[in-house]
Each structure stands twice: as C-alpha cells, then as structure tokens.
N, C-alpha and C. Protein backbone atom coordinates (compact mmCIF):
# COMPACT_ATOMS: atom_id res chain seq x y z
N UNK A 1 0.84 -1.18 0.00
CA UNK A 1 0.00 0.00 0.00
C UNK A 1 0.88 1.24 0.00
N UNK A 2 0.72 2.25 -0.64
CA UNK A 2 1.26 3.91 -0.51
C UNK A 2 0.77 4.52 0.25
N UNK A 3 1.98 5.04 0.92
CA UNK A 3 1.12 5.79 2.04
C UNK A 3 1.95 7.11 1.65
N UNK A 4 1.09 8.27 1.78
CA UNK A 4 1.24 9.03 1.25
C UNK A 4 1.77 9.99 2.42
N UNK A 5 2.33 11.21 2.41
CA UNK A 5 3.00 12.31 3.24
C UNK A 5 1.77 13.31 3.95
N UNK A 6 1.82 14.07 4.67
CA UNK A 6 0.90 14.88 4.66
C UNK A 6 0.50 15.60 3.63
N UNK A 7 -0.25 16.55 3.64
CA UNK A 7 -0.01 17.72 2.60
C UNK A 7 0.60 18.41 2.52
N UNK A 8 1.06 18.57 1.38
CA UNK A 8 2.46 19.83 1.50
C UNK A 8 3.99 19.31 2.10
N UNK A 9 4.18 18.03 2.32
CA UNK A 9 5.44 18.07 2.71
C UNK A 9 5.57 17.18 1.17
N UNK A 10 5.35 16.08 0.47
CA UNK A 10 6.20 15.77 -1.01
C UNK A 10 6.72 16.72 -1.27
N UNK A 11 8.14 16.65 -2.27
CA UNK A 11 8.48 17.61 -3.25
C UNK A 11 7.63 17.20 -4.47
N UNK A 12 7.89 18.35 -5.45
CA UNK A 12 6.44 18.18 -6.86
C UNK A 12 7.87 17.74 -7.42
N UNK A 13 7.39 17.48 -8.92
CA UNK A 13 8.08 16.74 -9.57
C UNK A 13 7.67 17.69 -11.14
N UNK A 14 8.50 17.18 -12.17
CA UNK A 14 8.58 17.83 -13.88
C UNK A 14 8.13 16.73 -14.36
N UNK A 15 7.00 16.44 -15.26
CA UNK A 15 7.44 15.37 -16.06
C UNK A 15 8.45 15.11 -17.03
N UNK A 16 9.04 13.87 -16.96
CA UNK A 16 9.92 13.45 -17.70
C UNK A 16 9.53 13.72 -19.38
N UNK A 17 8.38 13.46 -19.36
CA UNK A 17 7.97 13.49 -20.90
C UNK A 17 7.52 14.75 -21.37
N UNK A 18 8.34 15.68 -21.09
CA UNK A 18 8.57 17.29 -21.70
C UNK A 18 9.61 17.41 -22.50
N UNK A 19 10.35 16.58 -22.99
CA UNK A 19 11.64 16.25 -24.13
C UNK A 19 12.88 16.17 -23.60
N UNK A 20 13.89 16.10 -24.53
CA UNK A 20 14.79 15.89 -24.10
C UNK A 20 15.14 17.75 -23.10
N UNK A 21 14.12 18.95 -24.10
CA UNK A 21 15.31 19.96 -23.56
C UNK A 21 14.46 20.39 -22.40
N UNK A 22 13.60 19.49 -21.83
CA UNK A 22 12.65 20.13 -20.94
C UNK A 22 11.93 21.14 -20.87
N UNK A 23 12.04 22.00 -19.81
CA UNK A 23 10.91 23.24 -20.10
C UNK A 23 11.59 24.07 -20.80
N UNK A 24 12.63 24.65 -21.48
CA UNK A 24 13.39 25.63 -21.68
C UNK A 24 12.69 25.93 -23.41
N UNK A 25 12.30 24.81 -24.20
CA UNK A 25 11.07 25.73 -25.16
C UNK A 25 10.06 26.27 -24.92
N UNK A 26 9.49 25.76 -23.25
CA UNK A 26 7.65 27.21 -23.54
C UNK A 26 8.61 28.18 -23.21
N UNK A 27 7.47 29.51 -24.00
CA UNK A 27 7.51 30.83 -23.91
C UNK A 27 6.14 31.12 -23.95
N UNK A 28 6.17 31.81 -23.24
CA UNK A 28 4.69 32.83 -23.50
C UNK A 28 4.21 32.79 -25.08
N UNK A 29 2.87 32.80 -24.67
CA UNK A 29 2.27 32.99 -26.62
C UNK A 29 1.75 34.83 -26.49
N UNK A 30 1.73 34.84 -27.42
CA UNK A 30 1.33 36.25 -28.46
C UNK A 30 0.07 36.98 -27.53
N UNK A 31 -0.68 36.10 -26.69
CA UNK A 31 -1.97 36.75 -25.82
C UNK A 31 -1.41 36.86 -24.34
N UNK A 32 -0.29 36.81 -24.16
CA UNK A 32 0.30 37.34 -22.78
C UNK A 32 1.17 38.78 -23.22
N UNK A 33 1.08 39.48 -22.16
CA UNK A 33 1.78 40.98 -21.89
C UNK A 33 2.79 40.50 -20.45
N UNK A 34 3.31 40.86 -20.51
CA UNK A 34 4.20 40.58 -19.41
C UNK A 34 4.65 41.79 -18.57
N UNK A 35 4.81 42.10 -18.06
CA UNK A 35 5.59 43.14 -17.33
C UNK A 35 7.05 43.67 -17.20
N UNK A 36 7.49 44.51 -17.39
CA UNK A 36 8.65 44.79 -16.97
C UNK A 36 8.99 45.42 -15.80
N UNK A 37 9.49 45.05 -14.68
CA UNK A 37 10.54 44.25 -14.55
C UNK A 37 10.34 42.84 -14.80
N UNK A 38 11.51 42.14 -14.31
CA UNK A 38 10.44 40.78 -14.24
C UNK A 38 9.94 40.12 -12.94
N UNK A 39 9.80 40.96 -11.95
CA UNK A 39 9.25 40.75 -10.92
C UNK A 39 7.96 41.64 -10.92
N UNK A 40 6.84 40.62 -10.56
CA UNK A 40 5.70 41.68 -10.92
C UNK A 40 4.72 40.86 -10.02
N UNK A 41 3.28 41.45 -9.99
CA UNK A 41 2.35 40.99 -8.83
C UNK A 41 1.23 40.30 -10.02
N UNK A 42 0.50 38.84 -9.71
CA UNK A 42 -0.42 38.54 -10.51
C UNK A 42 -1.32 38.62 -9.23
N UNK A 43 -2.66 39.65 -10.11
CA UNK A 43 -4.10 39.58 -9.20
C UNK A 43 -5.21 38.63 -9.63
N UNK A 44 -6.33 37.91 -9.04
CA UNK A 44 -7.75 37.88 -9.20
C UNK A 44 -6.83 36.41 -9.97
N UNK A 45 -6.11 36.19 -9.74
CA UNK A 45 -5.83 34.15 -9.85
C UNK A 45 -7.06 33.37 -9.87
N UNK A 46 -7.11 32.93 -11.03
CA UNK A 46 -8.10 31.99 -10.71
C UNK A 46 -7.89 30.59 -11.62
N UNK A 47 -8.23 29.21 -10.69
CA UNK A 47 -8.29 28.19 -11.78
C UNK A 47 -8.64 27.59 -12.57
N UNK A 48 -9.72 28.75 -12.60
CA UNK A 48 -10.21 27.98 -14.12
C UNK A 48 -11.26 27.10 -14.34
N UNK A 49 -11.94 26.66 -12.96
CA UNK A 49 -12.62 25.20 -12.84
C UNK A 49 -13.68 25.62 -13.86
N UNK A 50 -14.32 26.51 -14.37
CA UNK A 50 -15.57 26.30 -15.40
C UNK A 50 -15.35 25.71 -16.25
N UNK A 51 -13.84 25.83 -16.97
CA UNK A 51 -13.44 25.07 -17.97
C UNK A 51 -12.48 23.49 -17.43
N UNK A 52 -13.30 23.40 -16.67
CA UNK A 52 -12.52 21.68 -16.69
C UNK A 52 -14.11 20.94 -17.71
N UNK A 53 -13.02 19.86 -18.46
CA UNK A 53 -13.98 19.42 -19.43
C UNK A 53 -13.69 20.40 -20.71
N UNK A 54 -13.35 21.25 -20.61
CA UNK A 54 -13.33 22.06 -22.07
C UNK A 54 -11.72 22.06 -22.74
N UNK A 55 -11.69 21.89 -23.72
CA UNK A 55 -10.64 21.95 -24.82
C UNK A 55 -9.95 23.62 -24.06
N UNK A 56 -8.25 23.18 -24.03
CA UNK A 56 -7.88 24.82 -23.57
C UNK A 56 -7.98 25.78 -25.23
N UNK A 57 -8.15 25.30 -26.21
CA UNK A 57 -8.25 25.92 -27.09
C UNK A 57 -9.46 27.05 -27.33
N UNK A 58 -10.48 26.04 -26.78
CA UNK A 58 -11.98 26.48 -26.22
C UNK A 58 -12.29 27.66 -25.25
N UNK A 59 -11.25 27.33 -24.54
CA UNK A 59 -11.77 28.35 -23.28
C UNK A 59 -10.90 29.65 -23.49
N UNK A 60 -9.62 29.75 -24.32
CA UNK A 60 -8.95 31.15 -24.31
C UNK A 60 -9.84 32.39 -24.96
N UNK A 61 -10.82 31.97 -26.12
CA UNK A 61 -11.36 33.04 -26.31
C UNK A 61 -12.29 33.68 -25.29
N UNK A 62 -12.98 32.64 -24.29
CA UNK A 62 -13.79 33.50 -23.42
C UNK A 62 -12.18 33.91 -22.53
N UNK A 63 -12.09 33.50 -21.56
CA UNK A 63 -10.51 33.88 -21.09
C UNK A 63 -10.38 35.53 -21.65
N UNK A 64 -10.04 35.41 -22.76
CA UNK A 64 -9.80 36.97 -23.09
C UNK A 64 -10.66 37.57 -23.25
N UNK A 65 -12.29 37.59 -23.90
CA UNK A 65 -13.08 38.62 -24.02
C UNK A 65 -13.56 38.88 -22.55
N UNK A 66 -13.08 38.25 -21.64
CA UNK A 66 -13.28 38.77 -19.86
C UNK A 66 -12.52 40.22 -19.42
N UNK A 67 -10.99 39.63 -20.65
CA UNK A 67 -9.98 40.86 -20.08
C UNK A 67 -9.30 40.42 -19.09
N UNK A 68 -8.90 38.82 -19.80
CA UNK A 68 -8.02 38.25 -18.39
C UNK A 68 -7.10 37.10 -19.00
N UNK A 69 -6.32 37.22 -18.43
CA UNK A 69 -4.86 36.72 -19.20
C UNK A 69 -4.29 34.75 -18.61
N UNK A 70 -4.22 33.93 -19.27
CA UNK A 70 -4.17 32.70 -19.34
C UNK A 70 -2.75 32.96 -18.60
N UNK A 71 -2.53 31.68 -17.60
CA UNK A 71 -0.68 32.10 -16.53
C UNK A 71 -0.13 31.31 -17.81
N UNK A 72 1.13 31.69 -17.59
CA UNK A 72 2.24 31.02 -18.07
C UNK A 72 2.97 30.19 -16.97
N UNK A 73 3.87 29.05 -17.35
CA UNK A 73 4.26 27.95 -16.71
C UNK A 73 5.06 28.52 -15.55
N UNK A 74 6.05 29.33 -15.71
CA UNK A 74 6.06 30.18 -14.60
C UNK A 74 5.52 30.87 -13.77
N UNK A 75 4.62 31.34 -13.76
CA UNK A 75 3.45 31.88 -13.07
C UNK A 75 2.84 30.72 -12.12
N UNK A 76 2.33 29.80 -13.07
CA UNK A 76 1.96 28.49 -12.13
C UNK A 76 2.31 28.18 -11.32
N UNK A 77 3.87 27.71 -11.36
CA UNK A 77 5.08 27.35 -10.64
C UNK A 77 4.90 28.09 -9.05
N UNK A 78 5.20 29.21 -9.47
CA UNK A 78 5.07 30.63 -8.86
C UNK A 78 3.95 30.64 -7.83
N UNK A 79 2.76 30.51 -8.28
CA UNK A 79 1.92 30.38 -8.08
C UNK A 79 1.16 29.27 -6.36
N UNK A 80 2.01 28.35 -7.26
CA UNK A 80 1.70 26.97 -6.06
C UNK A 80 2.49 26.95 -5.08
N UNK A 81 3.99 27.81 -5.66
CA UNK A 81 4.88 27.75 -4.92
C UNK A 81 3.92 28.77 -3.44
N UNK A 82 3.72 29.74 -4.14
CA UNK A 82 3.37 31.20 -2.65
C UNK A 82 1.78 30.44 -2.17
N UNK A 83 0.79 30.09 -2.81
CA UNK A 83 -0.20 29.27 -2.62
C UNK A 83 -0.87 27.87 -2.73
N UNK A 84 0.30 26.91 -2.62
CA UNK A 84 -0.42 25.07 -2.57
C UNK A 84 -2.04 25.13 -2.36
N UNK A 85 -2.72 25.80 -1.68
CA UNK A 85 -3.57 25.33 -1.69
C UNK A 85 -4.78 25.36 -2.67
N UNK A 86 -4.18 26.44 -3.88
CA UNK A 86 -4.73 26.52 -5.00
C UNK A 86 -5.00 25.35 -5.79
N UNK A 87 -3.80 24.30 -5.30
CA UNK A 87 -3.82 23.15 -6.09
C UNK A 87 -4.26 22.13 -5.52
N UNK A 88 -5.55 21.67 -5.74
CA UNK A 88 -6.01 20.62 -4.95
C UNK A 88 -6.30 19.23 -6.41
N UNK A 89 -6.43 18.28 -5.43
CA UNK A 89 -6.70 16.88 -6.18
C UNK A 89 -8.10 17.23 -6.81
N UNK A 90 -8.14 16.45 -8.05
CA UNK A 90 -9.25 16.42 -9.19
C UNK A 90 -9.54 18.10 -9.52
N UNK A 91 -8.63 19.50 -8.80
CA UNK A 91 -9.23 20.51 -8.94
C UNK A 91 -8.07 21.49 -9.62
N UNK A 92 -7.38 20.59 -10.65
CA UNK A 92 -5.83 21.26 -11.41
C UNK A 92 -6.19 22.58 -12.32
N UNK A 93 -4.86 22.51 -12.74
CA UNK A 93 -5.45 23.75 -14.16
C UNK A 93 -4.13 23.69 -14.77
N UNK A 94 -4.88 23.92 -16.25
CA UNK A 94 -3.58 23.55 -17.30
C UNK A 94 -2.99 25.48 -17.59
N UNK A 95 -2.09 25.55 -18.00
CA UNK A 95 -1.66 27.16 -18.34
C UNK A 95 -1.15 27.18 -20.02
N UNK A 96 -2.46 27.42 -19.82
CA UNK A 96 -1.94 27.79 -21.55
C UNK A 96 -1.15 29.33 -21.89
N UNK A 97 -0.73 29.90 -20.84
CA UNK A 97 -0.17 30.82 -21.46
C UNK A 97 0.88 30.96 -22.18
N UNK A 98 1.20 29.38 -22.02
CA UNK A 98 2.87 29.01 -22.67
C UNK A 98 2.74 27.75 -23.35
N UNK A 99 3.36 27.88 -24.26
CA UNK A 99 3.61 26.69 -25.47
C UNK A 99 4.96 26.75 -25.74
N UNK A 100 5.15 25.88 -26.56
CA UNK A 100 6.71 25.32 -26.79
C UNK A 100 6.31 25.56 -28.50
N UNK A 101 5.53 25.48 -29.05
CA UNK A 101 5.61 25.43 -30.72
C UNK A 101 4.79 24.61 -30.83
N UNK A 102 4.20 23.83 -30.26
CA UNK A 102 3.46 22.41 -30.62
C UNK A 102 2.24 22.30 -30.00
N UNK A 103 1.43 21.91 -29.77
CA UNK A 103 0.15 21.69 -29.26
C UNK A 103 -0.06 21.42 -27.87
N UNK A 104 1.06 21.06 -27.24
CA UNK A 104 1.19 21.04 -25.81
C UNK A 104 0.89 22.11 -25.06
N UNK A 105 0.18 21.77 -23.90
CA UNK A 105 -0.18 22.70 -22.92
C UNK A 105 0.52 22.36 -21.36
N UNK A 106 1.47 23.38 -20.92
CA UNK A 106 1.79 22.79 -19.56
C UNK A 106 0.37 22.55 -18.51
N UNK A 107 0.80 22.08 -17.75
CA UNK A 107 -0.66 21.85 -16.38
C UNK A 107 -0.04 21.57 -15.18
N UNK A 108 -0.81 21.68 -14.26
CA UNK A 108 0.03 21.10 -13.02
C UNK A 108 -1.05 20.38 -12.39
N UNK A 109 -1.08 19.02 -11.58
CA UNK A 109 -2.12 18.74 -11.19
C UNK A 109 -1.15 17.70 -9.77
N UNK A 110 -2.14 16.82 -9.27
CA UNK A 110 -1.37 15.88 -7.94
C UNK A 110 -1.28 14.33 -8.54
N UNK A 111 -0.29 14.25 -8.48
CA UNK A 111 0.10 12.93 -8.26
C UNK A 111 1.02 12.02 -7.48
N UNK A 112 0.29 10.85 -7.12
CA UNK A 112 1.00 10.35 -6.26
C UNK A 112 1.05 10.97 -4.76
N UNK A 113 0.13 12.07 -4.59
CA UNK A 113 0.44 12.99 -3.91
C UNK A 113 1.15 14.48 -3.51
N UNK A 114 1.84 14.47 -4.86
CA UNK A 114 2.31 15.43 -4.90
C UNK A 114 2.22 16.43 -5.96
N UNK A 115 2.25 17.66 -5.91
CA UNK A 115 2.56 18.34 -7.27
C UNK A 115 3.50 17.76 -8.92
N UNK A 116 2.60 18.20 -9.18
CA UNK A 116 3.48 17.67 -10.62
C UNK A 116 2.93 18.61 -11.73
N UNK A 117 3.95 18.85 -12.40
CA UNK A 117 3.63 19.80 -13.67
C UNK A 117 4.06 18.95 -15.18
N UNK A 118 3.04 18.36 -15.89
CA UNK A 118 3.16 17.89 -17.06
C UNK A 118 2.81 18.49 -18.05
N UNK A 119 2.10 18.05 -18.84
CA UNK A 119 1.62 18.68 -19.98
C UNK A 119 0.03 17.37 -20.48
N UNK A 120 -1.12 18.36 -20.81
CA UNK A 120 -2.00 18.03 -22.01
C UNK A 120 -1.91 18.28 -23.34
N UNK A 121 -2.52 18.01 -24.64
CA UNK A 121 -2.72 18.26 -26.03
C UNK A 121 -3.99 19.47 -25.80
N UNK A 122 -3.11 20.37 -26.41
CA UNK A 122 -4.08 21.57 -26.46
C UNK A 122 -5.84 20.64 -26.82
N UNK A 123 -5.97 20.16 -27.58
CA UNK A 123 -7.55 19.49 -28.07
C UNK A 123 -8.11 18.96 -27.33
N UNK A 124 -7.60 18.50 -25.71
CA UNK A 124 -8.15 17.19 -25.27
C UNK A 124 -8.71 18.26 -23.97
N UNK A 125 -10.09 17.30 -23.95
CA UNK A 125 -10.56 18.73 -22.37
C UNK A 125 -10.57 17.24 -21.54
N UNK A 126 -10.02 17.70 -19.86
CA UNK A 126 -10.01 17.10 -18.93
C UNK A 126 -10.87 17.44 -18.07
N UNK A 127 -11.50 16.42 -17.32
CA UNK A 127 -12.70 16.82 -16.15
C UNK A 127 -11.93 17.42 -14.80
N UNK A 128 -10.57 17.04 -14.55
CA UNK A 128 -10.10 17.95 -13.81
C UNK A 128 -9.35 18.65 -14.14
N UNK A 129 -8.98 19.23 -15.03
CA UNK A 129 -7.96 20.28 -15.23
C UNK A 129 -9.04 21.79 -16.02
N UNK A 130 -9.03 22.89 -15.22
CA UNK A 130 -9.54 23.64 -15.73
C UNK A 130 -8.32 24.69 -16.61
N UNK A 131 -8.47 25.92 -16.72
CA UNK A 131 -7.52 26.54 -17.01
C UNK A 131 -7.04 27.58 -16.56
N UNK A 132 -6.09 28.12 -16.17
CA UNK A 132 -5.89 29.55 -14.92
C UNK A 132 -5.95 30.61 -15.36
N UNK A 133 -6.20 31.47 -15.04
CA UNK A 133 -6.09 33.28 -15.64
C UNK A 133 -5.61 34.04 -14.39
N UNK A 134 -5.49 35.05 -14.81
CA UNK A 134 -5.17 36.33 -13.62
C UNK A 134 -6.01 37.61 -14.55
N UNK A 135 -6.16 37.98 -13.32
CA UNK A 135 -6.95 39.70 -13.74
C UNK A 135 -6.16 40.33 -14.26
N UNK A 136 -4.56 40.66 -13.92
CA UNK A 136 -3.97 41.33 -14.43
C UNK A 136 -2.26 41.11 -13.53
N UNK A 137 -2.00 41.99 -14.25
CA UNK A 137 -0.18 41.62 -13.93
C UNK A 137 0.25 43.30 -13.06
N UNK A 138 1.08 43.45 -12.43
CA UNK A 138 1.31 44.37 -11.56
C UNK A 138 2.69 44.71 -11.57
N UNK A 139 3.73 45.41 -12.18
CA UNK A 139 5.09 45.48 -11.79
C UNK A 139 5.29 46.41 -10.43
C-alpha cells in the first residue's frame, strides 16, 4: 500500500515526458503581456474550474473577451509555490499561457500525492484540469 505524506510536505516533480530539452522551449504565446521588470504581482488568480472538461483551445477566447490573461508555466510554478492550496486533487489547471511550438499545454495537477507539472494536447478537455487566468499583472 502507498502511504502518502501529509499535505504539503512531497516535493512536486517535472514530467519526464517534456523532451529531451525540458521546459526551456515554452515561452509565452502572443496573448500574454508581461511586465517589466520581471518581478511583478499577478491579481484575481483563478483556476479555471468552469473550464474543466473544455478543450484549452476552447476556453482562451472566453478567457480573453473577460480581459483576463491565461498564466504562463512560470506563473503556475510561482503560483503553487506562494499558494499550494490553490492546487487541490481532481481541482488542477492547465496554463496555456505558454507553449513550446506544438500543441502542448503545460498543467500542473497531484500525483502520487504530490505536485506535478506535465503537460496536455491543447484538443483534449479534462474533467479535472480547468484553465488559470489572472486579472492582471502588476510590476
């Protein structure tokens, strides 16, 4: 049997199956603004749960006609890092704010108990993975 840690004490993990060069191809896509510096404040975080079940392809156009910006894989990171409890079991969110060139979408969800950041196919909608936004960015 697995017995699992409390909450919050696992370390999260990368998936292996992000390539050989790992994360170092996403970049932000063309519908993120970023801030300068590069330390900046994200407000009004949210995960997205309306769109679990929906294609992330699906959900960026509402996403933006809100006036609200999809995280990037850093942000996520970021994200879980200052707030875990954003990330709960069956209640993930994929970040499409970043792609690598290909149809991949990073996500972060629990496994095994712990954080983990993999990736979905932009096409495929998951019942737990919604998608994240922020209200806005803050330098």
């Amino acid at each position: 049997m697995l017995r699992l840690a409390p909450r919050g004490t696992r370390p999260g993990v990368v998936d292996r199956n992000h390539g050989e060069k790992g994360l170092a191809p996403y970049r932000p896509t063309e519908h993120v603004r970023l801030p300068r510096p590069d330390a900046y404040l994200l407000l009004d975080v949210d995960r997205g749960e309306e769109f679990r079940d929906v294609r992330p392809e699906d959900a960026l156009p509402t996403i933006l006609a809100r006036g609200r910006s999809p995280l990037t894989i850093e942000e996520g990171v970021a994200v879980v890092t200052h707030a875990p409890g954003l990330l709960e079991k069956n209640r993930c969110f994929m970040l499409s704010g970043s792609r690598r060139g290909d149809r991949r979408v990073p996500a972060m969800w629990i496994s095994a108990g712990a954080p983990k950041l993999g990736w979905c196919w932009d096409g495929n909608p998951h019942s737990w993975l919604g998608v994240a936004s922020a209200g806005s960015r803050v330098a």
